[in-house]
N, C-alpha and C. Protein backbone atom coordinates (compact mmCIF):
# COMPACT_ATOMS: atom_id res chain seq x y z
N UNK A 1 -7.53 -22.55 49.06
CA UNK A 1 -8.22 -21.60 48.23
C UNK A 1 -7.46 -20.29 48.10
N UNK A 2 -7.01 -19.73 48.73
CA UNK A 2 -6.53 -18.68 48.92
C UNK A 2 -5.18 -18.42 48.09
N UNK A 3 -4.31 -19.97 48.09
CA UNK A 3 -3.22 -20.12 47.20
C UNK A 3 -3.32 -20.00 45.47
N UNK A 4 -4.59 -20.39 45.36
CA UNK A 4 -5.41 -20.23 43.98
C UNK A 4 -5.20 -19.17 44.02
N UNK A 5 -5.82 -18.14 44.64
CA UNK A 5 -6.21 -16.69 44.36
C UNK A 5 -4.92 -15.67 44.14
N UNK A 6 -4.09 -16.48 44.87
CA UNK A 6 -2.59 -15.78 45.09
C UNK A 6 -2.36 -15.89 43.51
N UNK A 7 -2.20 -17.15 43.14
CA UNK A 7 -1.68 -17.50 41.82
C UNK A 7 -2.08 -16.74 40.64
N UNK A 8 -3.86 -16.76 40.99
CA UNK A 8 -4.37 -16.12 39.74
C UNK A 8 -3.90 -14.24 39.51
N UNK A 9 -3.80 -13.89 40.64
CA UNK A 9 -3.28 -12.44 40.94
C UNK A 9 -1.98 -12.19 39.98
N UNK A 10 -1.07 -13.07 40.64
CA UNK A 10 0.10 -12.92 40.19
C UNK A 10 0.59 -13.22 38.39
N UNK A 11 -0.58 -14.31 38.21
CA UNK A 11 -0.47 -14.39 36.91
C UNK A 11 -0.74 -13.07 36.19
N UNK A 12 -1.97 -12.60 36.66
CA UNK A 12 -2.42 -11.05 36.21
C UNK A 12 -1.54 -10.28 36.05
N UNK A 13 -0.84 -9.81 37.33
CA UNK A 13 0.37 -8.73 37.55
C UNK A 13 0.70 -8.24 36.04
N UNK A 14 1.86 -8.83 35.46
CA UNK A 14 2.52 -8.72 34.29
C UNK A 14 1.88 -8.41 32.95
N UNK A 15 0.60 -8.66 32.81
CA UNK A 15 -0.10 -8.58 31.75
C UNK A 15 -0.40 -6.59 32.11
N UNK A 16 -0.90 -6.48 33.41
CA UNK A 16 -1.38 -5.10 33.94
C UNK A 16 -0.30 -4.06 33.78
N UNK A 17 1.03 -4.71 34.25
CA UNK A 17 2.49 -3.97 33.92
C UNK A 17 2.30 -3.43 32.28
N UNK A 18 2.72 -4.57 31.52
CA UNK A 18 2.87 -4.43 30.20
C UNK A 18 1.95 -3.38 29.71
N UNK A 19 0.45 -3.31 30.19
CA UNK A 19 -0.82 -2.15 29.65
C UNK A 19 -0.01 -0.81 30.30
N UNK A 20 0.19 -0.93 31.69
CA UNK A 20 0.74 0.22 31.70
C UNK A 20 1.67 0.83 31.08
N UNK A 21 2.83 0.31 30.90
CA UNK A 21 4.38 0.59 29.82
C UNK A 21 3.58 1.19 28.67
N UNK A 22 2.77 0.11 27.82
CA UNK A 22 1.92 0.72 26.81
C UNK A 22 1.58 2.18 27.00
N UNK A 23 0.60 2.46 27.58
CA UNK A 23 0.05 3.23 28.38
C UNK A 23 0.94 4.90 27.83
N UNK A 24 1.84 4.55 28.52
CA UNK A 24 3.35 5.61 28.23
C UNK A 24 4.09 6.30 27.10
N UNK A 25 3.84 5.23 26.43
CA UNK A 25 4.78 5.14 25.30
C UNK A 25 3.82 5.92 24.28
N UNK A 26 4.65 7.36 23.93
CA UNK A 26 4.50 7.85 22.76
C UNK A 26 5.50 8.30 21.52
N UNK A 27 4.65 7.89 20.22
CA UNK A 27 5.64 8.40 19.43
C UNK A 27 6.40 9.68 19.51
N UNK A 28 7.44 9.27 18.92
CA UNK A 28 8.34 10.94 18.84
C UNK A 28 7.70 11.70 17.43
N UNK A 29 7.74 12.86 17.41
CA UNK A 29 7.65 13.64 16.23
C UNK A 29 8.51 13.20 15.03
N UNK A 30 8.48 13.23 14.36
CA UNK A 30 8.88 12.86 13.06
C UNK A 30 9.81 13.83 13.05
N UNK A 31 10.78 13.84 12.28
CA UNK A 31 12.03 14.98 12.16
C UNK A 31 11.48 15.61 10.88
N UNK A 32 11.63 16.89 10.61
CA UNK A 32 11.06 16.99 9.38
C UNK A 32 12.15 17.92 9.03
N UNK A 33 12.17 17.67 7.41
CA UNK A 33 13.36 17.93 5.93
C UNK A 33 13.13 18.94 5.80
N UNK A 34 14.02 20.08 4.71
CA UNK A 34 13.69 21.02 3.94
C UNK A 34 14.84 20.51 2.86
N UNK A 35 14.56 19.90 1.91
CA UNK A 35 15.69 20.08 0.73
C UNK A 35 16.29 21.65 0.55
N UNK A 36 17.26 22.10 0.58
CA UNK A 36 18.26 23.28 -0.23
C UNK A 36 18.74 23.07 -1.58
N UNK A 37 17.98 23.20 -2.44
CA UNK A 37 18.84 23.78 -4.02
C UNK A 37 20.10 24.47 -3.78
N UNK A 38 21.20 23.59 -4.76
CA UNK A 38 22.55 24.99 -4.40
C UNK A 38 22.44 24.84 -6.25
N UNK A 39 22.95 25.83 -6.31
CA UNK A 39 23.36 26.01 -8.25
C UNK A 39 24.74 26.67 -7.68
N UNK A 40 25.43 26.53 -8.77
CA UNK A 40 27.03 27.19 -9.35
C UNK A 40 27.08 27.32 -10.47
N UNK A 41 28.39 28.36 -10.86
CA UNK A 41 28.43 28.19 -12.38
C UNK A 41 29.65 27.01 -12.64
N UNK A 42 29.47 26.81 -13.68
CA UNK A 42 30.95 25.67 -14.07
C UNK A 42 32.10 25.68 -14.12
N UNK A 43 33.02 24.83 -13.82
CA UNK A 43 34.28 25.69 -13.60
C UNK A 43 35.17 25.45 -15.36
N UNK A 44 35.84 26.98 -15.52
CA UNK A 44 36.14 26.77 -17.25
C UNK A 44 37.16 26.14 -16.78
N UNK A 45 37.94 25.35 -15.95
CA UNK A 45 38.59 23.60 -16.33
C UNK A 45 38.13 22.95 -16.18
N UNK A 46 39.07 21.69 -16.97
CA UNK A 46 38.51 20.46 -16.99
C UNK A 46 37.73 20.04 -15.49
N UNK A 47 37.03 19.34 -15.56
CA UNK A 47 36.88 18.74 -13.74
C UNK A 47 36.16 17.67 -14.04
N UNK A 48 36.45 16.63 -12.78
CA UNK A 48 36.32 15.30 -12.75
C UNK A 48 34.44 14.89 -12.10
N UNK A 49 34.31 16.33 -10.94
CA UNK A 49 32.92 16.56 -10.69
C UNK A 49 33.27 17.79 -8.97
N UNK A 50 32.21 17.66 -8.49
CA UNK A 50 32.46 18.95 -7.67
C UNK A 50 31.83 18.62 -6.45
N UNK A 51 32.46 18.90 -5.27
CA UNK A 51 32.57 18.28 -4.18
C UNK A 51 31.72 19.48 -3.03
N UNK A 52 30.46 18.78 -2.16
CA UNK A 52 30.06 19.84 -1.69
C UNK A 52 30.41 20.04 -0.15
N UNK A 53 30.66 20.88 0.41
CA UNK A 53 30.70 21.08 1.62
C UNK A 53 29.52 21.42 2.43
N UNK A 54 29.71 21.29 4.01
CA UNK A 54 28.28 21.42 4.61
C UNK A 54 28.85 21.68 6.17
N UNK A 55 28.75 22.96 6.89
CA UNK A 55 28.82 23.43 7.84
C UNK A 55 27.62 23.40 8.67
N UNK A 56 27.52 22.94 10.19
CA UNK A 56 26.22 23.27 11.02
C UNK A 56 26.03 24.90 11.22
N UNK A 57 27.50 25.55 11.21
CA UNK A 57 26.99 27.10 11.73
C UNK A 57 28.54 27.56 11.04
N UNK A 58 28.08 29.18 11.21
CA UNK A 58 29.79 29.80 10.32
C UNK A 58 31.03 29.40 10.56
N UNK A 59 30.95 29.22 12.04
CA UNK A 59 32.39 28.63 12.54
C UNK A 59 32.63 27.06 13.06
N UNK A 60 31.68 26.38 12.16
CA UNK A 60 32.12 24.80 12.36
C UNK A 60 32.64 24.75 11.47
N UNK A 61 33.26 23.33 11.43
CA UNK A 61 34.03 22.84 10.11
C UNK A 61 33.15 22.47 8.90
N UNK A 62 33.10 22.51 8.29
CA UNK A 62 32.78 21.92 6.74
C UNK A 62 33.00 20.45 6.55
N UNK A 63 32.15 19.51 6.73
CA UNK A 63 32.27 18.51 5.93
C UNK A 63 31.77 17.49 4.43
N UNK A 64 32.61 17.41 3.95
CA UNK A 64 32.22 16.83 2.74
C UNK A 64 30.49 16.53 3.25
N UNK A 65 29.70 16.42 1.76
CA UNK A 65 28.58 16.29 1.65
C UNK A 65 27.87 15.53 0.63
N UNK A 66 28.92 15.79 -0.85
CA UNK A 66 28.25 14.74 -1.91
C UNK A 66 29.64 15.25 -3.09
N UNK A 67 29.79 14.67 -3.61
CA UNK A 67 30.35 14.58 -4.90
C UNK A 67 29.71 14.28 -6.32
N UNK A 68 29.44 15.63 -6.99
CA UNK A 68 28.68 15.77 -8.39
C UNK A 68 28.90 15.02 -9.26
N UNK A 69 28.42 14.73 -10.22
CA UNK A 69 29.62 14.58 -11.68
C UNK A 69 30.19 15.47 -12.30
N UNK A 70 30.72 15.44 -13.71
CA UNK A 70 31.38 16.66 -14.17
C UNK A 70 30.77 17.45 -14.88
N UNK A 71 29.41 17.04 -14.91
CA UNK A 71 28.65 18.37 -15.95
C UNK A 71 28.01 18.84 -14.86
N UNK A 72 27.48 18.57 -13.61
CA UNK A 72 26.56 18.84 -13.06
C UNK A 72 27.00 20.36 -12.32
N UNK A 73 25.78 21.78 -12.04
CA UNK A 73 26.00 22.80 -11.93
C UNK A 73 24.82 23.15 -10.64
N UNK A 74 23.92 21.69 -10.22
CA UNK A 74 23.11 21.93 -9.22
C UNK A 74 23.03 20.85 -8.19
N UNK A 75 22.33 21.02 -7.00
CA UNK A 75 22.95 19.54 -6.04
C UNK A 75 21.67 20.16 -4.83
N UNK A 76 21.04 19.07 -4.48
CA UNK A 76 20.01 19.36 -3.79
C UNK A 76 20.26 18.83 -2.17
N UNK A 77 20.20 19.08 -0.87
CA UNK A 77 20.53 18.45 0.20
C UNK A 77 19.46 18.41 0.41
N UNK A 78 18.77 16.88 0.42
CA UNK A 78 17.56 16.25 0.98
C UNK A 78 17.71 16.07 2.60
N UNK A 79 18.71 16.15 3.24
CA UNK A 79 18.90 15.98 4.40
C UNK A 79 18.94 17.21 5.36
N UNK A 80 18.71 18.31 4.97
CA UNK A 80 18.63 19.29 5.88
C UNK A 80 17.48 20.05 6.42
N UNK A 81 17.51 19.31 7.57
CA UNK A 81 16.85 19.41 8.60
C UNK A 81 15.71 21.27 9.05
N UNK A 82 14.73 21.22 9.29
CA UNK A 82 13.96 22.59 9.36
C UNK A 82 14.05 22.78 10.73
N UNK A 83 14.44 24.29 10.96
CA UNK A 83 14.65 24.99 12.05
C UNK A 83 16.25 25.05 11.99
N UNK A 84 16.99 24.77 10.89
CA UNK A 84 18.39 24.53 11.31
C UNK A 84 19.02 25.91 10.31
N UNK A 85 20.15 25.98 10.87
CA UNK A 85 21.26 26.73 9.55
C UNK A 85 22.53 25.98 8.96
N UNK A 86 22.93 26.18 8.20
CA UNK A 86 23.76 25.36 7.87
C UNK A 86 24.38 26.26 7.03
N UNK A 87 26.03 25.85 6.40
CA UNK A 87 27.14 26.81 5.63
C UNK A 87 27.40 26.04 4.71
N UNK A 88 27.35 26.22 3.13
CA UNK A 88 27.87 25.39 2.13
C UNK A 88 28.85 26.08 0.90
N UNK A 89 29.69 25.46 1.00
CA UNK A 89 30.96 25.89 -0.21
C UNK A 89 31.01 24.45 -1.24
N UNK A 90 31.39 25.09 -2.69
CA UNK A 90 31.68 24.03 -2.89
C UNK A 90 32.77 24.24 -3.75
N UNK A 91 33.71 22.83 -4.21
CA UNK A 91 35.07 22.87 -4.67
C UNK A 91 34.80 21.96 -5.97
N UNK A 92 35.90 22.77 -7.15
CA UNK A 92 35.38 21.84 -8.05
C UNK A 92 36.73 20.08 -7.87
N UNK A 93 36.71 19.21 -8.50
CA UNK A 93 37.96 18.32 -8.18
C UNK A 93 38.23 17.31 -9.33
N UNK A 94 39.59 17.70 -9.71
CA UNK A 94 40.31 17.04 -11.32
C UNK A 94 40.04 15.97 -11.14
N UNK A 95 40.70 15.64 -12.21
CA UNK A 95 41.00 13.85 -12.50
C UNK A 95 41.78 13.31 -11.30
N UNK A 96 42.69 13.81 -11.26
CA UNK A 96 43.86 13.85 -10.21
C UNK A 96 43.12 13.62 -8.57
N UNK A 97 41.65 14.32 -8.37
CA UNK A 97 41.19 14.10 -7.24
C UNK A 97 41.69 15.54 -6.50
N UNK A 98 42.22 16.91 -7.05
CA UNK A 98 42.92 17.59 -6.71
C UNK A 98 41.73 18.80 -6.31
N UNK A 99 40.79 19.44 -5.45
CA UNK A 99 40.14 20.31 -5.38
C UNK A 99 40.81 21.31 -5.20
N UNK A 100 39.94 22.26 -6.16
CA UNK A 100 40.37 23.83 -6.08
C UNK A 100 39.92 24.62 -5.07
N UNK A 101 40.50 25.61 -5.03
CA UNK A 101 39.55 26.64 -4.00
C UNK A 101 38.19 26.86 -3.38
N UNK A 102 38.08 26.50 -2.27
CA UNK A 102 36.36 26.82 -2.29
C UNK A 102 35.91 28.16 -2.97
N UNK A 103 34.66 27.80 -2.86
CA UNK A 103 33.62 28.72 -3.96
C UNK A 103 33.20 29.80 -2.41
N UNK A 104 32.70 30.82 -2.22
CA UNK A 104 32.08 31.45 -1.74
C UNK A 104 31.36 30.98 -0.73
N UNK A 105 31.52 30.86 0.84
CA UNK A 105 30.39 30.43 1.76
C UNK A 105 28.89 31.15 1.27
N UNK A 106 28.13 30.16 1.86
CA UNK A 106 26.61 30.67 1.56
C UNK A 106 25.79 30.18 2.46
N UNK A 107 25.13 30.72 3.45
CA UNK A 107 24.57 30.52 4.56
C UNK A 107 22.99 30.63 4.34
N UNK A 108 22.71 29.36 5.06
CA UNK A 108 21.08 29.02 4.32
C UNK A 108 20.32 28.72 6.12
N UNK A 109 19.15 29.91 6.21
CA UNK A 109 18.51 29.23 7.45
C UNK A 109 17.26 28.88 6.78
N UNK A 110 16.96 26.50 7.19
CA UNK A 110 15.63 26.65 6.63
C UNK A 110 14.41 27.14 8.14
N UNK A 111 13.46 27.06 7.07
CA UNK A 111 12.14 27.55 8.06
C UNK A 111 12.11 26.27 9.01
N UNK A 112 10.87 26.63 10.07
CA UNK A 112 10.69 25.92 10.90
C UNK A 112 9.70 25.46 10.28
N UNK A 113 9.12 23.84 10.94
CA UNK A 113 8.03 22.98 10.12
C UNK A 113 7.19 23.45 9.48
């Protein structure tokens, strides 16, 4: 009898584990967005479309971010994150693939949630 009882215990165990783990486990917060509008004016050459840059802070690097087309004069970053800052330049770039000068840094802090 007693071997029964052992058995039935032990069968239990794991089911009681698993409630607990449950138990524990909470979601994380959701990360939450702020889109940034950037506008520019157009560049009077030709251009193939315009290439954006995207810094975490003044003195990180810049990395590419999106590439416009050639009429386009606005570009929205759906990906930037609230509570953050971030640095954006942007370059316009020929046919050739040849970018010009960056445009003016512009330093954007979004709000917090």
């Amino acid at each position: 009898m007693n071997a029964h009882r052992t058995r039935a215990f032990t069968g239990l165990l794991p089911l009681a584990v698993l409630a607990l783990g449950l138990a524990g486990c909470q979601r994380k917060p959701r990360e939450a967005f702020h889109p940034i509008t950037l506008s520019w004016h157009a560049s009077t050459s030709p251009v193939a479309g315009y290439r954006i840059y995207r810094a975490d802070n003044p003195y990180g690097f810049a990395s590419p971010l999106a590439v416009t087309a050639a009429g386009a004069t606005q570009y929205t970053d759906a990906t930037a994150k609230s509570g953050h800052t971030y640095v954006y330049s942007v370059r316009a770039v020929n046919s050739a693939h040849i970018e010009s000068v960056a445009s003016n840094k512009i330093t954007v802090t979004t709000p917090d949630k």
